[in-house]
C-alpha atoms as a PDB file:
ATOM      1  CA  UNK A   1     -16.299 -26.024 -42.359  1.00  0.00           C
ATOM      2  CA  UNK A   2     -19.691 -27.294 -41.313  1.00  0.00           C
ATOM      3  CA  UNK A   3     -20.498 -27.137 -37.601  1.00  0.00           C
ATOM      4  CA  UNK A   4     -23.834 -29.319 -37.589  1.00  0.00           C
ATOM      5  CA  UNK A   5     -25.723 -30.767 -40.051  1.00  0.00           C
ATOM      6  CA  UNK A   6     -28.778 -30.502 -38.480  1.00  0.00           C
ATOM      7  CA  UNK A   7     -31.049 -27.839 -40.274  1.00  0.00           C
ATOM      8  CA  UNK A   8     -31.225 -25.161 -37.280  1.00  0.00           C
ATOM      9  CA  UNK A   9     -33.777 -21.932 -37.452  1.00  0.00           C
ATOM     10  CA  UNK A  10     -31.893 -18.476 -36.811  1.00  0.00           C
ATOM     11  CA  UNK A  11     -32.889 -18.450 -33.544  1.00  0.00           C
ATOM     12  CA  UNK A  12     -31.427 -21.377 -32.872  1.00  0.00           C
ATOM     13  CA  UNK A  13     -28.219 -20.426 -34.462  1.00  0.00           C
ATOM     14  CA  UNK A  14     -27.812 -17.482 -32.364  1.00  0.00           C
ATOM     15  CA  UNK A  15     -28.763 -19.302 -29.181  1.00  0.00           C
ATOM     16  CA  UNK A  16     -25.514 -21.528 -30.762  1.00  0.00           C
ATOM     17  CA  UNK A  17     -23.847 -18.914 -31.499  1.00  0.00           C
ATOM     18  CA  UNK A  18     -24.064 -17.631 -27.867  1.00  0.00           C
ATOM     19  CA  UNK A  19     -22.362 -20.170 -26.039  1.00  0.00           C
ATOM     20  CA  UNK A  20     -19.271 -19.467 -24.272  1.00  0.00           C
ATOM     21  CA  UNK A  21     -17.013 -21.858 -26.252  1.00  0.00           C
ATOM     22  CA  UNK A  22     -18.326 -20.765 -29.513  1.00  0.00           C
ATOM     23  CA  UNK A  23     -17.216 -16.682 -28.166  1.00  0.00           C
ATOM     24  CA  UNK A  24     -14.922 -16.454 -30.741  1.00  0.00           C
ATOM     25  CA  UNK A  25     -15.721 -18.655 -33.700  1.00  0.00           C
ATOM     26  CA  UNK A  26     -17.053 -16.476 -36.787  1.00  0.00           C
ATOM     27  CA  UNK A  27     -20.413 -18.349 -37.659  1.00  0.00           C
ATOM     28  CA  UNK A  28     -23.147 -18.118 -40.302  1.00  0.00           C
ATOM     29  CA  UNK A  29     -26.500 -20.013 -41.384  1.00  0.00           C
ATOM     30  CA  UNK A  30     -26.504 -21.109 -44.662  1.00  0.00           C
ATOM     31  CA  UNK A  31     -29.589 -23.085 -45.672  1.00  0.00           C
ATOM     32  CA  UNK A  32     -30.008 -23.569 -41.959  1.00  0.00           C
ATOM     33  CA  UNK A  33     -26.866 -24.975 -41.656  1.00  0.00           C
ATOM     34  CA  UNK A  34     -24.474 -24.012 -39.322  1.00  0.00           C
ATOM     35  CA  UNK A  35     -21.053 -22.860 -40.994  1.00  0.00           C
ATOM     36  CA  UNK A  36     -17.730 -21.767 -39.432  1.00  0.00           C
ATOM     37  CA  UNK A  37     -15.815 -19.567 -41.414  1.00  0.00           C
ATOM     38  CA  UNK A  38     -12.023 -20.020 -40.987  1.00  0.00           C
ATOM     39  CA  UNK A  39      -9.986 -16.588 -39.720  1.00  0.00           C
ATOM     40  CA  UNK A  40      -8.986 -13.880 -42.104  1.00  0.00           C
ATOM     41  CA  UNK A  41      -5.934 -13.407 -43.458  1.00  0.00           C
ATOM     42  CA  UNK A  42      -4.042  -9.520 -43.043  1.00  0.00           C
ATOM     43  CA  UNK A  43      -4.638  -8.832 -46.358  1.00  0.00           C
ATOM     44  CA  UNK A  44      -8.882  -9.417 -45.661  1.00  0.00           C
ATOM     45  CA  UNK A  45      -8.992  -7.219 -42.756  1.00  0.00           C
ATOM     46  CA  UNK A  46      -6.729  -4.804 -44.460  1.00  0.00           C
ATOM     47  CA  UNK A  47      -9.027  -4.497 -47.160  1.00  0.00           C
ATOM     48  CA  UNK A  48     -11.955  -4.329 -45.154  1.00  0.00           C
ATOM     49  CA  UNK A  49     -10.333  -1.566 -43.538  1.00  0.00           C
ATOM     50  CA  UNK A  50      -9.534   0.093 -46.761  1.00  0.00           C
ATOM     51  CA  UNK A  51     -13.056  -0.287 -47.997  1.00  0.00           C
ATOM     52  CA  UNK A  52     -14.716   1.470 -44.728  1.00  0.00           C
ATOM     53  CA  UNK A  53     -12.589   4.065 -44.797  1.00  0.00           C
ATOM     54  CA  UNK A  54     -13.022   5.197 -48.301  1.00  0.00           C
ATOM     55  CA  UNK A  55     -16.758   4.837 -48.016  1.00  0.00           C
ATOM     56  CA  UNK A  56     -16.767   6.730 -44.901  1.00  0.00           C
ATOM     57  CA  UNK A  57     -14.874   9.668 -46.007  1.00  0.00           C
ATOM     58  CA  UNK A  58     -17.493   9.809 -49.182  1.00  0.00           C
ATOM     59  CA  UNK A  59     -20.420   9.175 -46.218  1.00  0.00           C
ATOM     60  CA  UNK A  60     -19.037  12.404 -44.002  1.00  0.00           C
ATOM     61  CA  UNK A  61     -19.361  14.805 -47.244  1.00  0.00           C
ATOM     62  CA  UNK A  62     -22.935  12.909 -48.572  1.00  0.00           C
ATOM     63  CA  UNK A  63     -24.324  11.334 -45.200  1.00  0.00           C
ATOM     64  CA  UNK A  64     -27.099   9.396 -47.127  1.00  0.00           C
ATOM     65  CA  UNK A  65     -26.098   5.714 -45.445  1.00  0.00           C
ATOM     66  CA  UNK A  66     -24.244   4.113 -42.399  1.00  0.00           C
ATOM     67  CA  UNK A  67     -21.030   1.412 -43.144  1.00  0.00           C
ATOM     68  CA  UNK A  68     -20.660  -1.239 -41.012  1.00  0.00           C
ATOM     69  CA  UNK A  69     -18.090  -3.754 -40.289  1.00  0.00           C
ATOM     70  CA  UNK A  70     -17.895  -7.365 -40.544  1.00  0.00           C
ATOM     71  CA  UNK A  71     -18.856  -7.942 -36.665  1.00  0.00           C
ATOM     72  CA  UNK A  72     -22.532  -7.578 -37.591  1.00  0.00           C
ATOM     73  CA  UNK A  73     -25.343 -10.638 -38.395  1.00  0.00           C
ATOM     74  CA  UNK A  74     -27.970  -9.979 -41.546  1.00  0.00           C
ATOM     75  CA  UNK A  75     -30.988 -12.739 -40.390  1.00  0.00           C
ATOM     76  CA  UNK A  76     -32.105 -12.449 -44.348  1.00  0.00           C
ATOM     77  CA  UNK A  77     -34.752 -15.509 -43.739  1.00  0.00           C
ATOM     78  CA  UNK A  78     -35.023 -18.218 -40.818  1.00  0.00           C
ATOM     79  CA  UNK A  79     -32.455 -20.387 -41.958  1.00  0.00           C
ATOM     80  CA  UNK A  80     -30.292 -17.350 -43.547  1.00  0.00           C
ATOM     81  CA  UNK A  81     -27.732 -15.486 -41.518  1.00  0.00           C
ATOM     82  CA  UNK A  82     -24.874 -13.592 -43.082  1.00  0.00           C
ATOM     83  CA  UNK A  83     -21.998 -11.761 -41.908  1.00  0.00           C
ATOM     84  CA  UNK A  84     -20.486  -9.661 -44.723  1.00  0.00           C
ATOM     85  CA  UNK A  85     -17.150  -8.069 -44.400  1.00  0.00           C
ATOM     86  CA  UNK A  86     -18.892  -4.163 -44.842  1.00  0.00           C
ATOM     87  CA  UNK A  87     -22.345  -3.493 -45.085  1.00  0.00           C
ATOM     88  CA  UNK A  88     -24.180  -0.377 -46.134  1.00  0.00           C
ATOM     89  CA  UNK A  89     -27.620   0.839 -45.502  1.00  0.00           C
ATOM     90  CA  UNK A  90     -28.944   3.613 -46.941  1.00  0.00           C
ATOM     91  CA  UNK A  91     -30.294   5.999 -43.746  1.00  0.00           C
ATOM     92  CA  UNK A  92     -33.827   5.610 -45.034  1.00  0.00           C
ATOM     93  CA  UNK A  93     -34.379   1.958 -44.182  1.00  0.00           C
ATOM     94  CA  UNK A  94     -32.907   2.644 -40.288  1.00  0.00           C
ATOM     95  CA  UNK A  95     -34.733   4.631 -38.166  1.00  0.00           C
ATOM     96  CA  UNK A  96     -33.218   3.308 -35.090  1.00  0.00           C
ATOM     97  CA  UNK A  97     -30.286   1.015 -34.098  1.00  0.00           C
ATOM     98  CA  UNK A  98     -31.797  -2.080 -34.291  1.00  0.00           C
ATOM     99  CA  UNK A  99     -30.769  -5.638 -31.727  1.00  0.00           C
ATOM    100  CA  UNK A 100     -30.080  -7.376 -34.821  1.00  0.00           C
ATOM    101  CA  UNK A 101     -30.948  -6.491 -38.525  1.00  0.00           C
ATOM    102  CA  UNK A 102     -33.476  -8.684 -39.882  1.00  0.00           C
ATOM    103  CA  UNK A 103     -32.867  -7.378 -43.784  1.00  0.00           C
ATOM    104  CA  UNK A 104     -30.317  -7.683 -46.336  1.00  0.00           C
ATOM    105  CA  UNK A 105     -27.961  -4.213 -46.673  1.00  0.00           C
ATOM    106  CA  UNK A 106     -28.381  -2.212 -49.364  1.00  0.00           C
ATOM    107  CA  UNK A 107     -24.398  -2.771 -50.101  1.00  0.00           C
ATOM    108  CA  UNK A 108     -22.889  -6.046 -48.837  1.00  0.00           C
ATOM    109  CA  UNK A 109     -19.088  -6.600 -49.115  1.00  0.00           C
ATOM    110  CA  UNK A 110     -17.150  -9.862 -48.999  1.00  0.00           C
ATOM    111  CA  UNK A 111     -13.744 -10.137 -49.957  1.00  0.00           C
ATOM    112  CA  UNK A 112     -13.145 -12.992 -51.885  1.00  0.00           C
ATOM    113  CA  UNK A 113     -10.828 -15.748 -49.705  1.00  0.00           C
ATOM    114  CA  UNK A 114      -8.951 -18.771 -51.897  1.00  0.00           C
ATOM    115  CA  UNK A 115     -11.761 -20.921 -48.948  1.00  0.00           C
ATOM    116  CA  UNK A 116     -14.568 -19.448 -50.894  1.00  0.00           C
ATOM    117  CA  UNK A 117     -15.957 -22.200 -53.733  1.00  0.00           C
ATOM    118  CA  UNK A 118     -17.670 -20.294 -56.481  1.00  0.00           C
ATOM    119  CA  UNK A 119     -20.604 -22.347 -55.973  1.00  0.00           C
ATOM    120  CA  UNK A 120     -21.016 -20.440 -52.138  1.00  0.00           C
ATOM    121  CA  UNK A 121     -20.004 -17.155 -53.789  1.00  0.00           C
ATOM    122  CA  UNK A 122     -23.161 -17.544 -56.002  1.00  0.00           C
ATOM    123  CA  UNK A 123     -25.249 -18.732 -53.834  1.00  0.00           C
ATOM    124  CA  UNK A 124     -24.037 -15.939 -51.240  1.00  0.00           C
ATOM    125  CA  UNK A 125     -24.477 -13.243 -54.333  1.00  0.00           C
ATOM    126  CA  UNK A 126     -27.859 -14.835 -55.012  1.00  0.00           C
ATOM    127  CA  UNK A 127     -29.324 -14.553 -51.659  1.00  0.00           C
ATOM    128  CA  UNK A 128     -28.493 -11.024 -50.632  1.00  0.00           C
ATOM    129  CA  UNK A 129     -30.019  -9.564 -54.454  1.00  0.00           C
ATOM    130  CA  UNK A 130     -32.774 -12.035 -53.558  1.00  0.00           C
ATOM    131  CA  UNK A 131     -33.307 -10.561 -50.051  1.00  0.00           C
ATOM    132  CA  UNK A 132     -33.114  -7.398 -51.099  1.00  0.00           C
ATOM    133  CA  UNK A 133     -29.092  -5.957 -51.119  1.00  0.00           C
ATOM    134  CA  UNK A 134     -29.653  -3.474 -54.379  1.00  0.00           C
ATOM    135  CA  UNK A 135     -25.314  -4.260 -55.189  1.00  0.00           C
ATOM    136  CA  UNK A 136     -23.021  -6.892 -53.779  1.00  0.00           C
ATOM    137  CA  UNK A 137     -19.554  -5.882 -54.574  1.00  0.00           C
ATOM    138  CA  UNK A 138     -16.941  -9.047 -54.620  1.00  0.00           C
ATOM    139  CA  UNK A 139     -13.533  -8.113 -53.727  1.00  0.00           C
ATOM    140  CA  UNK A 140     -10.595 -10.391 -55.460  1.00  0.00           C
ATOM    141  CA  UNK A 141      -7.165 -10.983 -53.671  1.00  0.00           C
ATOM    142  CA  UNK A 142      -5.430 -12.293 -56.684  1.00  0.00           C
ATOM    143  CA  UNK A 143      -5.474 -10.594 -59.048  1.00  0.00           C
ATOM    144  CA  UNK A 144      -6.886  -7.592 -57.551  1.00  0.00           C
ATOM    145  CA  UNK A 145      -9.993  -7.174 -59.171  1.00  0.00           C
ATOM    146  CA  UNK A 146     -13.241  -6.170 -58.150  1.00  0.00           C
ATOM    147  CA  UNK A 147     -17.460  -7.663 -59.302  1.00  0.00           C
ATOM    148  CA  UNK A 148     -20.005  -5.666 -59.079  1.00  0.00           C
ATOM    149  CA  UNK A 149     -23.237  -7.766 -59.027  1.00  0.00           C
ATOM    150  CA  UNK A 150     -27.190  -6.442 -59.076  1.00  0.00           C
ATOM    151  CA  UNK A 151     -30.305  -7.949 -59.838  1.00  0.00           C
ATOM    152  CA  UNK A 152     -32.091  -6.892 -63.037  1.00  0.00           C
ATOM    153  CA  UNK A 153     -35.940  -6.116 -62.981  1.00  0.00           C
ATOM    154  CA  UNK A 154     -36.120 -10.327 -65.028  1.00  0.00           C
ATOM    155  CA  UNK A 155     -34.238 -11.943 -61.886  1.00  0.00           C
ATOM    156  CA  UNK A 156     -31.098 -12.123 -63.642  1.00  0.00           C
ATOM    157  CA  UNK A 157     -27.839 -11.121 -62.257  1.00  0.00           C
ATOM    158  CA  UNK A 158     -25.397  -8.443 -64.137  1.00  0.00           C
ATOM    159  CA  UNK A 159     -22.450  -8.529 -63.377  1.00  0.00           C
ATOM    160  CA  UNK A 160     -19.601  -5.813 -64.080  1.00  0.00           C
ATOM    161  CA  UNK A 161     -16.154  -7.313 -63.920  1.00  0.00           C
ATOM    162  CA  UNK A 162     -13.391  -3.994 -62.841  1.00  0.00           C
ATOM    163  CA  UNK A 163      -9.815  -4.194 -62.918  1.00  0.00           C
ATOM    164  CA  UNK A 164      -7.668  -2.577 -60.474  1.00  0.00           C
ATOM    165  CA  UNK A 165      -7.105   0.185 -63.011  1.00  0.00           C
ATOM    166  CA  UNK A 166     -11.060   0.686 -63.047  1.00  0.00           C
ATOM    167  CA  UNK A 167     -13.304   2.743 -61.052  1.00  0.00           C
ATOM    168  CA  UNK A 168     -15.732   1.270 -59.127  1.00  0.00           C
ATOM    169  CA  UNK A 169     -19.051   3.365 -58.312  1.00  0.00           C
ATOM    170  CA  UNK A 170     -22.146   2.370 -56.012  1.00  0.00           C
ATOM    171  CA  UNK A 171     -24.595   4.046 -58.892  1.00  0.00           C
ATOM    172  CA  UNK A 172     -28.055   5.197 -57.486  1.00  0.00           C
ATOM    173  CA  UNK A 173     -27.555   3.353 -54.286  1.00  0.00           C
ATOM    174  CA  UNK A 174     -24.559   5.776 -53.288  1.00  0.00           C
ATOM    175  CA  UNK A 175     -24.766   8.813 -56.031  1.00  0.00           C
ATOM    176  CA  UNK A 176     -21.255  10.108 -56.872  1.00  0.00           C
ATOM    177  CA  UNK A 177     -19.491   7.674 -54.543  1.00  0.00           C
ATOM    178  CA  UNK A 178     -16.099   6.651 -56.837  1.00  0.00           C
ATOM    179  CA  UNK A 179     -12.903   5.188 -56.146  1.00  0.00           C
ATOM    180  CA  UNK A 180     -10.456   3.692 -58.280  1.00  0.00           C
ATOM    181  CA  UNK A 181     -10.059  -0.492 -57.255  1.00  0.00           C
ATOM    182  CA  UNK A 182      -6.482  -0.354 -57.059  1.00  0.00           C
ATOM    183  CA  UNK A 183      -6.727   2.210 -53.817  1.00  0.00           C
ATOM    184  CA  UNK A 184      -8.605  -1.065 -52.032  1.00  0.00           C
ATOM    185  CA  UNK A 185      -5.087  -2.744 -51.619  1.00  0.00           C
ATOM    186  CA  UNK A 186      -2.762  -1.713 -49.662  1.00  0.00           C
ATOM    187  CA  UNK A 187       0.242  -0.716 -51.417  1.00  0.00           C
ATOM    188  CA  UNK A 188       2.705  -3.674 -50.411  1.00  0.00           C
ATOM    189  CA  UNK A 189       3.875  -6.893 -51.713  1.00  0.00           C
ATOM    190  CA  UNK A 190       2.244  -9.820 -50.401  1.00  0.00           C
ATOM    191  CA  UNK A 191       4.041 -12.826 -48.728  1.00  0.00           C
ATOM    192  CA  UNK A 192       2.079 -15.890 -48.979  1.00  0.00           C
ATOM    193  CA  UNK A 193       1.139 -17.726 -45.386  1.00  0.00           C
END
């Protein structure tokens, strides 16, 4: 749902974004405008949950990169702020905990929500591998599938469509990191809202 049309900066959006009644609205900048993203279901925040944890037992045994969670702006231009579900940077590219990060994660996450147009998930896949996210890995509720998308040297987009029976890997951006798709979901029917 659009907020305000008006094109807004990022500061501006986070001066928005600061006001009491907005405390608990999940906001992002798209094109400088200001876009409320409707609550997650269980089944997002349980597969957010999944995701960190696998990547942070892999992170404990190979601590090349820091996860995040979904509670965390990416300013990727002035009128550009996302909020992925998990994020990953590679240690390298923070040296200190910065106020806000102003740069795209090497790894951003979003699970996919039946909300999401496929026009916004391109344009959301386009502008982190634009800003420079080296993998943006989609996450599918039905079926349970997973997309791995990176930019190619040309400015094209590959992507690599897995199955829940695949095994999805993080290639050069997290070396030897593997886990089989199906071990994203948790391992219960799901009842429909």
């Amino acid at each position: 749902m659009v907020v305000r049309e008006l094109l807004v900066t990022a500061e501006a959006f986070f001066d928005y974004a600061a006001l009491p009644e907005n405390e608990r609205r999940d906001l992002e900048l798209r094109q400088g405008v200001i876009v409320e993203m409707p609550s997650a279901s269980p089944l997002h925040g349980w597969i957010v949950m999944l995701f960190i944890q696998v990547v942070t037992r892999f992170l404990d045994l190979h601590p090349v990169a820091y996860i995040f969670g979904d509670s965390n702006d990416f300013v990727l231009s002035p009128g550009l702020v996302y909020k992925p579900d998990a994020s990953v940077i590679l240690k390298e590219r923070l040296p200190s905990v910065p106020g806000r990060f102003h740069m795209a994660p090497d790894i951003a996450v979003e699970v996919i929500s039946p909300s999401n147009s496929a026009a916004e998930i391109s344009e959301k896949v386009e502008n982190y591998l634009h800003h420079g996210s080296q993998m943006v890995i989609l996450i599918y509720t039905d079926p349970r599938a997973v997309r791995v998308c990176v930019a190619n040297d040309d400015g094209t987009i590959t992507l690599r469509p897995l199955t829940a029976e695949d095994w999805l890997d993080c290639g050069a951006v997290l070396p030897g990191f593997r886990v089989q798709v199906k071990a994203l979901f948790p391992d219960l029917p799901v009842e429909t809202a």
